[in-house]
Protein backbone atom coordinates (compact mmCIF):
# COMPACT_ATOMS: atom_id res chain seq x y z
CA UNK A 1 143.70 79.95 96.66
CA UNK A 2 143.57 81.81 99.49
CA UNK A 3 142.95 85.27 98.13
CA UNK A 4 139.90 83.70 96.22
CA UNK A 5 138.87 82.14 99.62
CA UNK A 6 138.66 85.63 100.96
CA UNK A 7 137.41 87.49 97.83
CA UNK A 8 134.40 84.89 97.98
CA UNK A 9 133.78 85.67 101.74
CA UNK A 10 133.91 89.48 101.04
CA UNK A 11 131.43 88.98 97.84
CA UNK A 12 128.99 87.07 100.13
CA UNK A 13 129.08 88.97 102.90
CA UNK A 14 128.42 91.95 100.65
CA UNK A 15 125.30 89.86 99.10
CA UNK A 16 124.41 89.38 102.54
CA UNK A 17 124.33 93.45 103.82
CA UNK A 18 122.40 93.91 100.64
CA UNK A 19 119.89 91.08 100.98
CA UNK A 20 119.76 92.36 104.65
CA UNK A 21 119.03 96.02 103.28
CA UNK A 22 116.39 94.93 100.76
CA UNK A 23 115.12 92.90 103.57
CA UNK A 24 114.37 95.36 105.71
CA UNK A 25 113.06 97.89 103.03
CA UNK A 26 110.28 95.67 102.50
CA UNK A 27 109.66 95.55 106.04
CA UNK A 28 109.70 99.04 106.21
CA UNK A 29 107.35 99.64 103.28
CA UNK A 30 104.80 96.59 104.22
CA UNK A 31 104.57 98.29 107.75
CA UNK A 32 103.63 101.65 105.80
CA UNK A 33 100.80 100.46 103.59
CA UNK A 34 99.70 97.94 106.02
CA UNK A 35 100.84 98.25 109.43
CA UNK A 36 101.15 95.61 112.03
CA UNK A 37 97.39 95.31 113.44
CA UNK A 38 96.78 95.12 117.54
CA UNK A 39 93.92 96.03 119.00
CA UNK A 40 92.70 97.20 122.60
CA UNK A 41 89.89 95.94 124.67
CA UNK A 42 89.85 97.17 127.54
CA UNK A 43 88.30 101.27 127.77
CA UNK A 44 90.87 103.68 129.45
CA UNK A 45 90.06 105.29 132.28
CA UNK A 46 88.34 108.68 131.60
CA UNK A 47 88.51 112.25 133.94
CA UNK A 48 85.65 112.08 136.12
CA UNK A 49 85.12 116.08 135.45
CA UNK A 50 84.72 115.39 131.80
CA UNK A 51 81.64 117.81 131.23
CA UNK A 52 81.23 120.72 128.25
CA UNK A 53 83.05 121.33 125.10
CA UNK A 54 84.78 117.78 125.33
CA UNK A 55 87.84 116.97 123.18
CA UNK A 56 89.47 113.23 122.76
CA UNK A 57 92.74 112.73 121.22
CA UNK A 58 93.57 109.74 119.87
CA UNK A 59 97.20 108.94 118.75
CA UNK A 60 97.34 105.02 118.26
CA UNK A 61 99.56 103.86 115.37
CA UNK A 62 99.71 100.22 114.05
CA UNK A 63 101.81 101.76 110.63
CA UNK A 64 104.46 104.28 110.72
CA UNK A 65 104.70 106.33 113.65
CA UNK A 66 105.04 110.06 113.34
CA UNK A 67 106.41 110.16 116.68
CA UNK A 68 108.00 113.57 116.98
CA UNK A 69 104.85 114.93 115.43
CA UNK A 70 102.77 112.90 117.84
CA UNK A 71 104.34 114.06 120.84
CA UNK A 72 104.27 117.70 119.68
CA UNK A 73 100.81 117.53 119.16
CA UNK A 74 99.52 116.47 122.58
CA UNK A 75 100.96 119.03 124.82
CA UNK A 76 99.59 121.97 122.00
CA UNK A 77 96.49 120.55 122.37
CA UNK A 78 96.45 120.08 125.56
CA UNK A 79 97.30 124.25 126.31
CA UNK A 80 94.82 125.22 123.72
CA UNK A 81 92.10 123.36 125.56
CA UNK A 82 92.95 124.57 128.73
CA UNK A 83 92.93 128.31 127.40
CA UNK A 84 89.52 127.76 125.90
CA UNK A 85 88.26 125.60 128.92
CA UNK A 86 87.65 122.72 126.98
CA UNK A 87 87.28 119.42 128.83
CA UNK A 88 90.14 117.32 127.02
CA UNK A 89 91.63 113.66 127.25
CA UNK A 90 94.44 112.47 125.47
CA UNK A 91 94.76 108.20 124.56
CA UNK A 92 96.20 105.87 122.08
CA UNK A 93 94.06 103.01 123.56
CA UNK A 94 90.97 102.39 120.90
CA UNK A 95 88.90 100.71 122.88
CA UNK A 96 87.72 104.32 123.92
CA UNK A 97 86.22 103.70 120.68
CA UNK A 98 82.68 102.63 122.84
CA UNK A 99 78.99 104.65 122.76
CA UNK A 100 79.20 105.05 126.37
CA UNK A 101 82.41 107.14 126.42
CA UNK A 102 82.60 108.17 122.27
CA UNK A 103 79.16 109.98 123.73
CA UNK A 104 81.10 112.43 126.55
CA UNK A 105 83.20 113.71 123.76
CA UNK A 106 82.22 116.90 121.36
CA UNK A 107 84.93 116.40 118.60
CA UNK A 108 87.69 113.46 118.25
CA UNK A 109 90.94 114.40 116.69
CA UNK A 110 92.73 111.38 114.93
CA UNK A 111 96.61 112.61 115.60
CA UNK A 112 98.51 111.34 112.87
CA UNK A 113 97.09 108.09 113.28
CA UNK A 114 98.02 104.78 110.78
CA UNK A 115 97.39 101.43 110.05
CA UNK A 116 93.93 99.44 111.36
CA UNK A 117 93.83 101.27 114.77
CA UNK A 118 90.18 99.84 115.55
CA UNK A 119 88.37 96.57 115.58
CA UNK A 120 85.38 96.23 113.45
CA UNK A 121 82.98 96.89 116.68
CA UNK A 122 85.16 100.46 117.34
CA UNK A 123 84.72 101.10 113.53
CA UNK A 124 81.04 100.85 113.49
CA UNK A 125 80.72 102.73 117.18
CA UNK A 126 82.60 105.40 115.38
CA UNK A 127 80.59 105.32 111.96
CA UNK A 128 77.47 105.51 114.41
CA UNK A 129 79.28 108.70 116.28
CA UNK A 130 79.81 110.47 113.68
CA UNK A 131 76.57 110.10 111.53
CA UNK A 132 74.88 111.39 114.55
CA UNK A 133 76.13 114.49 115.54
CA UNK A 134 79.73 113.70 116.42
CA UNK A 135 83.18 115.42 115.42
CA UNK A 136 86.27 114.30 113.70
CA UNK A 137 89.50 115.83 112.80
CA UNK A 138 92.06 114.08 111.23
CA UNK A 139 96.09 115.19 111.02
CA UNK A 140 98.48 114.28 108.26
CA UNK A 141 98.96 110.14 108.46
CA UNK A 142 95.32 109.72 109.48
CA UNK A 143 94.71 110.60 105.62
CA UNK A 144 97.41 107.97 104.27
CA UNK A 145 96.53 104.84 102.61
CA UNK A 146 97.29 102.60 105.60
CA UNK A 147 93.90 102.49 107.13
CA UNK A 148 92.40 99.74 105.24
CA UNK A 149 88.72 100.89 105.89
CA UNK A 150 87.06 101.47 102.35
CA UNK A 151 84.37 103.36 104.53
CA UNK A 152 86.95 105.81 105.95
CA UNK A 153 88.78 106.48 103.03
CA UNK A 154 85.68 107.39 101.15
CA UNK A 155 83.45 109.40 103.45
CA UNK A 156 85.26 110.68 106.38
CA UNK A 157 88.38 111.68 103.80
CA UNK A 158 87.36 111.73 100.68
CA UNK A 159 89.98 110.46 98.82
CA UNK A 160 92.79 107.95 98.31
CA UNK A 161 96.02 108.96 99.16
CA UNK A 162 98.78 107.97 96.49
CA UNK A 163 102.06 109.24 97.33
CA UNK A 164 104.24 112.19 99.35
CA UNK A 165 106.82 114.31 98.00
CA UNK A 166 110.31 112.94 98.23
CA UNK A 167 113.09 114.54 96.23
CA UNK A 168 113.34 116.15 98.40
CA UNK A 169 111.40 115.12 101.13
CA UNK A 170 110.61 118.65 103.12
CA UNK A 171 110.19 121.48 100.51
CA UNK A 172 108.51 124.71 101.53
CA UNK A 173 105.21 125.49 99.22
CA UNK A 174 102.36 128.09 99.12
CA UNK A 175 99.06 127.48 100.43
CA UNK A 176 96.28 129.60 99.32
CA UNK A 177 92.66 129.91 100.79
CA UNK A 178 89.63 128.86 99.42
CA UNK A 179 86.56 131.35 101.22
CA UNK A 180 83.78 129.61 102.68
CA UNK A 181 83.72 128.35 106.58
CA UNK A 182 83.64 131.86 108.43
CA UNK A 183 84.85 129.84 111.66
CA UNK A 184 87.32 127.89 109.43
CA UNK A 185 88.99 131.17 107.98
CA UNK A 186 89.11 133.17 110.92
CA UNK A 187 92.06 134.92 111.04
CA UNK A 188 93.76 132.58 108.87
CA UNK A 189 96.54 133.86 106.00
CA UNK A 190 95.12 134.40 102.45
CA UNK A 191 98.44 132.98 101.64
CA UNK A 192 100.53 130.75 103.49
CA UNK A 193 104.01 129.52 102.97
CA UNK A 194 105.38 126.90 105.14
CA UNK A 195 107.85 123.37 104.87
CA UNK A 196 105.76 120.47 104.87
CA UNK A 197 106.23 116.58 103.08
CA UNK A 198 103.09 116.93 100.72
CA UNK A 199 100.72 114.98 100.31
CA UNK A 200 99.51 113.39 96.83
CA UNK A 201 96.16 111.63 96.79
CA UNK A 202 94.66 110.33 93.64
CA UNK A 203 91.49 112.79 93.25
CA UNK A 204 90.61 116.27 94.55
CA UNK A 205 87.69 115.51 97.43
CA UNK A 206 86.00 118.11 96.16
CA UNK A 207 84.54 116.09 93.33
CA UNK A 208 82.74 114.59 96.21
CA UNK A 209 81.16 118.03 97.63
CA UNK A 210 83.69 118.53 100.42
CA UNK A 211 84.78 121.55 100.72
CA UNK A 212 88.39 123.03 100.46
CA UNK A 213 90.10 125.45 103.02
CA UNK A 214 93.69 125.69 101.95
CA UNK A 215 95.06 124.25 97.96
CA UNK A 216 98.59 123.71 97.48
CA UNK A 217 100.27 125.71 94.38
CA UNK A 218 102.59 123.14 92.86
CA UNK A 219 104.71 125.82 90.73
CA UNK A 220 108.09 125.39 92.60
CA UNK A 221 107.16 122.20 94.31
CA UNK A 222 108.58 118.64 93.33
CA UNK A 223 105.66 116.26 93.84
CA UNK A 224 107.29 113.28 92.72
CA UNK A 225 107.25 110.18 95.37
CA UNK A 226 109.69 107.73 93.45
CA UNK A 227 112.03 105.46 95.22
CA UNK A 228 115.40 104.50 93.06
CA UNK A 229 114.72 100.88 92.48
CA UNK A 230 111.79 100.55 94.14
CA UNK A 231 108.89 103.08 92.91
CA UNK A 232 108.79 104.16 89.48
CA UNK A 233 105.95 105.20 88.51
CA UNK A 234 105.03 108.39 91.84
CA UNK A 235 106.43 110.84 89.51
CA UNK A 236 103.02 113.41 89.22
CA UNK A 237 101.16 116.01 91.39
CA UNK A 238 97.20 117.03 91.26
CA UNK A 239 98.02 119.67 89.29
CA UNK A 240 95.95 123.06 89.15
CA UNK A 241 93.48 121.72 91.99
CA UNK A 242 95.55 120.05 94.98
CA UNK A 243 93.63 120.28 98.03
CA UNK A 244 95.82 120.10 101.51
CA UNK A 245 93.00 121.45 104.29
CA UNK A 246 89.18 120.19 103.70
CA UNK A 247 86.18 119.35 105.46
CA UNK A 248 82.52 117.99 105.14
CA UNK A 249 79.23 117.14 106.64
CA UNK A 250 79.05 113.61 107.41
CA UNK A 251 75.32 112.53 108.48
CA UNK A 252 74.70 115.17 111.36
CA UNK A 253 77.90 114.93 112.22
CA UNK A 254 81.47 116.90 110.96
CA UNK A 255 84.85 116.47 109.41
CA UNK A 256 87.70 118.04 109.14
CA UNK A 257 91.11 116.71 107.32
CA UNK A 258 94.55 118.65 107.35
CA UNK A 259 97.40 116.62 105.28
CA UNK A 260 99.70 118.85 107.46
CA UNK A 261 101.40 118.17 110.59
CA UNK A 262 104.97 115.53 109.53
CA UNK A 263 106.86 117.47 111.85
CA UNK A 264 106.96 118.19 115.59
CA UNK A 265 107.88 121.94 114.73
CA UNK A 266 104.50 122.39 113.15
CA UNK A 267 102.74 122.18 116.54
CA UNK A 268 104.59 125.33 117.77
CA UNK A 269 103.86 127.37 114.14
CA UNK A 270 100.95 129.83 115.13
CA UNK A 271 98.73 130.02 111.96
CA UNK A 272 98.65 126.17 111.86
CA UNK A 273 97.72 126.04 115.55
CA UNK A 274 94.97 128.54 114.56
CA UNK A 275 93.34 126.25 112.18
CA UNK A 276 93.64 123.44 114.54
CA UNK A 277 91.67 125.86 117.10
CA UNK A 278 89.19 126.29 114.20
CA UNK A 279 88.69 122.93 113.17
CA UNK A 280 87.80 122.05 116.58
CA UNK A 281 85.31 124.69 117.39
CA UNK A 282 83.65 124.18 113.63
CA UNK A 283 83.50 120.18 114.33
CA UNK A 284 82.46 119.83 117.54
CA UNK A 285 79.69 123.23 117.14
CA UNK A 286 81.43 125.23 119.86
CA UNK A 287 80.07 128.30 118.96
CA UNK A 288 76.53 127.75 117.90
């Protein structure tokens, strides 16, 4: 009696781990695709010598949180300003998100930013930025399907996002250049081959007249997203046409979208902090 005493204490706490994993899977994946919403009210504080070529970067998360990438990404920003004497303030507060201070700013750069970051009256103060004149950029996450923002999804990315590459997770891949954006390109690789978790989206933007900068050839790269037990049916790429780097006129306004930028390491790689460089000058009009 006893040994089936303890076998039926080992079998439920073994149900129990498991119901405990599954548990928090769900949490996990529910905080993905939907995030847990908060939002700010109160405007930060902004540099009283704001004046010029102005940048804002905006790292608020309410989904997953890219934080290695996020941290890497403020200080390289932050030196590339300062070496092309750029005004520049970094926040993760969105109720910057106003037309008082949305108007001091040249270009705002969405770093790897998920979930329902702004209220409704920050979404429409930045629909109204950008129609008229203003500048986005948006890194990796900021492209996911977390953002809940039909609007967004649509015409600032131009797509829906479906999936990222999981088996594995980090595989390294060729990028190759689409001609075009003389700023865009400059000295840019033809061909580019670099790690990154790729990105899967459901349609190529360029259906929708955006333009591409960098494709992704799929030949030796496993694009499948499935999850054992959980995801079945992630197992497909885009093909022939699988844009990574785009961008677009939005109203008088610009955008710019780069599905790279997981990792911390890839604010220290030098060809992606080029394009960076030359998505900001190309959005915000730097050198017109």
């Amino acid at each position: 009696m006893k040994i089936k005493r303890k076998l039926k204490i080992v079998l439920l706490s073994i149900f129990g781990l498991v119901l405990l994993l599954f548990m928090a899977m769900g949490v996990f994946v529910y905080k993905a695709r939907y995030g847990i919403n908060f939002y700010d009210s109160k405007p930060p504080e902004l540099p009283t010598d704001l004046s010029g070529k102005a940048v804002l970067l905006f790292s608020k998360t309410n989904g997953f949180r890219h934080g290695e990438a996020i941290d890497g990404a403020i200080p390289a920003f932050e030196k590339m300003a300062k070496e092309n004497d750029w005004a520049f303030f970094s926040t993760d507060n969105g109720a910057v998100f106003n037309p008082e201070q949305l108007q001091k700013f040249n270009v705002v750069i969405w770093n790897n930013c998920s979930g329902k970051v702004l209220d409704e009256e920050q979404r429409q103060n930045f629909k109204n930025y950008l129609e008229n004149g203003g500048g986005y950029i948006g890194i990796h996450a900021s492209g996911d399907n977390s953002h809940q923002w039909d609007w967004y999804e649509q015409n600032v990315i131009g797509t829906l996002f479906s999936h990222h590459s999981l088996d594995p997770q980090f595989q390294k891949g060729t990028l190759n250049m689409e001609e075009g954006n003389s700023v865009l390109t400059n000295n840019l690789p033809i061909k580019w081959d670099r790690e990154e978790e790729w990105y899967v989206f459901l349609d190529s933007p360029r259906k929708k007249g955006f333009s591409i900068l960098y494709t992704l050839d799929e030949t030796n790269v496993n694009m499948s997203g499935n999850i054992k037990y959980m995801v079945s049916d992630k197992d497909f790429g885009m093909g022939n046409d699988h844009p990574i780097v785009w961008y677009n006129n939005l109203g008088e306004g610009r955008v710019f979208y780069s599905a790279l930028g997981h990792q911390g390491s890839a604010f220290k790689e030098p060809e992606h902090l080029k394009m960076l460089e030359n998505a900001v000058r190309w959005t915000g009009k730097f050198d017109e």
